[in-house]
C-alpha atoms as a PDB file:
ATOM      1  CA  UNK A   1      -2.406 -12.319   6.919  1.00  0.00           C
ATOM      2  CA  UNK A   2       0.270 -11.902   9.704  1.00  0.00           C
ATOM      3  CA  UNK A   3       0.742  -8.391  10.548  1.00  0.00           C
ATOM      4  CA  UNK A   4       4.755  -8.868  10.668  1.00  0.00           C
ATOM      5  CA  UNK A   5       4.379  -9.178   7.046  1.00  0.00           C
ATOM      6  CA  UNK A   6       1.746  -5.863   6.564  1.00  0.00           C
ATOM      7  CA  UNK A   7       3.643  -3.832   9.154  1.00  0.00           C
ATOM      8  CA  UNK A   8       6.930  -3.148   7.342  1.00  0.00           C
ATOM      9  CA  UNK A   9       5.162  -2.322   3.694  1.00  0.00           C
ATOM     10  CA  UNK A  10       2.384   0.448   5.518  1.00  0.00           C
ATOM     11  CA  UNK A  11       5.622   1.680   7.615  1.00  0.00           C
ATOM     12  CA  UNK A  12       7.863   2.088   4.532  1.00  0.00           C
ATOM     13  CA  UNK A  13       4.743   3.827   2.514  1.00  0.00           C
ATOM     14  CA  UNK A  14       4.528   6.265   5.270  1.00  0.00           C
ATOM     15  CA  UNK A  15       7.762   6.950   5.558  1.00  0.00           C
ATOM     16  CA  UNK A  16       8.685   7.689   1.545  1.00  0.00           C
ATOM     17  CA  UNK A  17       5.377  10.172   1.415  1.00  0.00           C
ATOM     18  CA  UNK A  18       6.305  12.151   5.019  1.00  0.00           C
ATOM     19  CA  UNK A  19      10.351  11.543   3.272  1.00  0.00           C
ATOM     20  CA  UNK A  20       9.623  12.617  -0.368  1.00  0.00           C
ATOM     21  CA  UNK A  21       6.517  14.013  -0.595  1.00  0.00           C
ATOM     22  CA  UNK A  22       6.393  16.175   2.668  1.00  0.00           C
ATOM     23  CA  UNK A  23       3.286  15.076   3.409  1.00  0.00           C
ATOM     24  CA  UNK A  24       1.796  13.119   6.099  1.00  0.00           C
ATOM     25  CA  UNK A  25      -0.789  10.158   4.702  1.00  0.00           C
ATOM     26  CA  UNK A  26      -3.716   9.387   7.268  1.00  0.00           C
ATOM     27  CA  UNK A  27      -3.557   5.628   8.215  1.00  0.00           C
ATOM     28  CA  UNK A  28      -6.454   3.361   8.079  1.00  0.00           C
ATOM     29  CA  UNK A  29      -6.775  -0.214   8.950  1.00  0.00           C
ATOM     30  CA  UNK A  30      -5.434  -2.245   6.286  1.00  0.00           C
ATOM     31  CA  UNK A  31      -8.174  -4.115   4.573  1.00  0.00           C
ATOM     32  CA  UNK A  32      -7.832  -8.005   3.676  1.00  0.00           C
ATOM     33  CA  UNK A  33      -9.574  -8.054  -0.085  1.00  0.00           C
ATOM     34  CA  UNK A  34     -11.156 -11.414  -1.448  1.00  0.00           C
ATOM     35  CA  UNK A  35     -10.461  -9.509  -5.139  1.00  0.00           C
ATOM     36  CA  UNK A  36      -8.348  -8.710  -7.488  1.00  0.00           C
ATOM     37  CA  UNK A  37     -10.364  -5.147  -8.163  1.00  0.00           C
ATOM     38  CA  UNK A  38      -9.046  -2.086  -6.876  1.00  0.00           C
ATOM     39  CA  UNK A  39     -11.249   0.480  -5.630  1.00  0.00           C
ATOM     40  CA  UNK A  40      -8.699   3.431  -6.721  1.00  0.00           C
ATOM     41  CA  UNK A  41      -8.253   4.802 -10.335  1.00  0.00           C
ATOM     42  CA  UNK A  42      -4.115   4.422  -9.800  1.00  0.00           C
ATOM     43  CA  UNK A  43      -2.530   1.742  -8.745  1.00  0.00           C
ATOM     44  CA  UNK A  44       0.830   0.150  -8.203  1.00  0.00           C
ATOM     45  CA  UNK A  45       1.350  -3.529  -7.072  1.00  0.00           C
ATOM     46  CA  UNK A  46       4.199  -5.039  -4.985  1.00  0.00           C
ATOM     47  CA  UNK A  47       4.600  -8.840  -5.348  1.00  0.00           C
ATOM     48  CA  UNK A  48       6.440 -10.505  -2.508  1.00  0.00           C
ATOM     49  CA  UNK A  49       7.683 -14.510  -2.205  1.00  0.00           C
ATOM     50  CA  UNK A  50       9.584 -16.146  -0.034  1.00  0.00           C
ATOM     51  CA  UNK A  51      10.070 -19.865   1.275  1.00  0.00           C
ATOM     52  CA  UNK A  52       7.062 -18.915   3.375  1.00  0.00           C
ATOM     53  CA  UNK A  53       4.457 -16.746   1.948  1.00  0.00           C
ATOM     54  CA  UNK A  54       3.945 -15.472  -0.959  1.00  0.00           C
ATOM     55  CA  UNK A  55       1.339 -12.397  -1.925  1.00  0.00           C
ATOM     56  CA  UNK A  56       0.772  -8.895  -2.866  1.00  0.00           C
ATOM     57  CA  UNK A  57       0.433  -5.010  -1.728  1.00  0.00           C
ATOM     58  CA  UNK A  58      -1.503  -2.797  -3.423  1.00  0.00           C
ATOM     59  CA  UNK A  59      -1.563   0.994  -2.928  1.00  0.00           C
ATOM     60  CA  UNK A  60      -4.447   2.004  -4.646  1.00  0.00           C
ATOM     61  CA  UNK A  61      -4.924   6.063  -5.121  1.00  0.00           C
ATOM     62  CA  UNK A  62      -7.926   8.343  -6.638  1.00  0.00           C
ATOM     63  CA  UNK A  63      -6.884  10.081  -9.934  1.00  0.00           C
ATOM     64  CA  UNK A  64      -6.950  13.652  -8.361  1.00  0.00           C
ATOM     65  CA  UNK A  65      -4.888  12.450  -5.381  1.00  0.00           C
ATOM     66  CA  UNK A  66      -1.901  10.543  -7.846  1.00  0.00           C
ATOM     67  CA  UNK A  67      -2.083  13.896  -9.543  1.00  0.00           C
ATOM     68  CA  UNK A  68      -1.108  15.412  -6.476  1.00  0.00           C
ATOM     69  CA  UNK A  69       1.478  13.175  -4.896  1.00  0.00           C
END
């Protein structure tokens, strides 16, 4: 996956959390999954398609830390 597609999601997740939330995330290296399993208990999906690519983000949260946010 090109990063000029990753980039703008993890940039816009940060941003809404520091924005919103008041919080500031910790950023990892984004992880390429050969699954459809999340490893969180919460999760929300974001489907993107174009003429190019076509795919999906998933942010992927621990119960105590959706309760929190």
């Amino acid at each position: 996956m090109n990063v000029k597609y990753i980039n703008p999601f993890i940039e816009a997740v940060m941003n809404t959390m520091e924005t919103i939330l008041r919080v500031k995330p910790e950023r990892l290296a984004p992880v390429l999954k050969d699954s459809s399993l999340t490893q969180g208990d919460i999760s929300g999906i974001i489907g993107f398609t174009s003429k190019d690519i076509s795919g999906a983000v998933a942010l992927s949260f621990p119960t105590q830390t959706a309760l929190k946010v």
